[in-house]
Protein backbone atom coordinates (compact mmCIF):
# COMPACT_ATOMS: atom_id res chain seq x y z
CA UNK A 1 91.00 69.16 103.09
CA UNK A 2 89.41 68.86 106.34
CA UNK A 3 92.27 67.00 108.26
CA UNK A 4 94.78 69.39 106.74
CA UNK A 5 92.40 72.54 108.37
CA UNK A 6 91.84 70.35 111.52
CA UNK A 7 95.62 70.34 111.83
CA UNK A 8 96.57 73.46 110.73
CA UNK A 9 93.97 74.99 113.90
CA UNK A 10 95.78 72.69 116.49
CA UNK A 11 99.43 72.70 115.75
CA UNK A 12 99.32 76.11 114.70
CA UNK A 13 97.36 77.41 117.34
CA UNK A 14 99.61 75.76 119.86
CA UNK A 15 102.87 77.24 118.21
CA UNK A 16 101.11 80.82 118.16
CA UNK A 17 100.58 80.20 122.33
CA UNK A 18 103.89 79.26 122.48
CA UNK A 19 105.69 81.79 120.39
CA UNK A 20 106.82 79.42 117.47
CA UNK A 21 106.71 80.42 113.77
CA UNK A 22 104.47 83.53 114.83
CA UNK A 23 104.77 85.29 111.31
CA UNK A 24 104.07 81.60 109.14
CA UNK A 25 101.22 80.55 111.67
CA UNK A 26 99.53 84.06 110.93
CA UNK A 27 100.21 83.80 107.17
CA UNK A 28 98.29 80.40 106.65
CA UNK A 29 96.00 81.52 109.43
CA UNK A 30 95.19 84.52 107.05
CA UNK A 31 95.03 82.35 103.92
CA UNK A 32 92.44 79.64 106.06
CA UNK A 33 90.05 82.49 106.77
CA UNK A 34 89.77 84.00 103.54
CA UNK A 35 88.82 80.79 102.18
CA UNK A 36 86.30 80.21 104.92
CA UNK A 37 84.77 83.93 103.92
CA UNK A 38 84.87 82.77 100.05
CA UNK A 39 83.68 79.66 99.81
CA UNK A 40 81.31 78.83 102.63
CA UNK A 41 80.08 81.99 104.72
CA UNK A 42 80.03 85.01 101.73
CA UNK A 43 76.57 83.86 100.81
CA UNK A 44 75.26 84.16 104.16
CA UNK A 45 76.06 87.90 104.73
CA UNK A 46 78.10 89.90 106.95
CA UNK A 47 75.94 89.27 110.01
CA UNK A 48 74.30 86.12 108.69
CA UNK A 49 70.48 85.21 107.74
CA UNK A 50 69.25 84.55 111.00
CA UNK A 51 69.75 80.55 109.73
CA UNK A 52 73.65 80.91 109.81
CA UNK A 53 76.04 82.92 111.18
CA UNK A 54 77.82 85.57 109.32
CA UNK A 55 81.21 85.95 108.27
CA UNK A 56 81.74 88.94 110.89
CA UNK A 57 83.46 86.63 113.11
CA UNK A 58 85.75 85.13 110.36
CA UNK A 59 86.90 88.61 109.02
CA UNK A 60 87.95 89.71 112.99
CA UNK A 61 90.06 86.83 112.78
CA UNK A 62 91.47 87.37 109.57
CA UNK A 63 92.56 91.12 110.72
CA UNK A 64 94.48 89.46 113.99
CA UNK A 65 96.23 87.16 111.67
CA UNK A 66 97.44 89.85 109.36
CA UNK A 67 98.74 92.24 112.17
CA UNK A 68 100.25 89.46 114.00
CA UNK A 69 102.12 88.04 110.16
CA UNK A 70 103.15 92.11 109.76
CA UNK A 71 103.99 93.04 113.02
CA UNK A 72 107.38 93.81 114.36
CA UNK A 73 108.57 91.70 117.00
């Protein structure tokens, strides 16, 4: 799962620079970061536990992925 997330962040962030596949880059962009809220940062808090961060960061994300997949352009 790893190299599939590894690859997803580099080829897709490179085709969202570029312009390519905008909409499908955000969609799976979206899907990645709810999955990173879920499953590894949710127990940690919004802001964290002063161990870890929080999932504050991840969510931000997660709303510039959604505008950019529902955005006219």
């Amino acid at each position: 799962m790893g190299y599939g997330v590894a690859l997803l962040e580099v080829v897709g962030g490179i085709a969202l620079i570029i312009g390519i596949g905008t909409r499908l880059v955000a969609v799976l962009f979206a899907l990645l970061m709810v999955g990173a809220i879920v499953k590894v940062k949710f127990a940690a808090g919004f802001l964290g536990n002063g161990e870890t961060a929080g999932w504050e960061f991840d969510l931000t994300l997660l709303a510039i992925s959604v505008y950019l997949a529902f955005s006219e352009q």
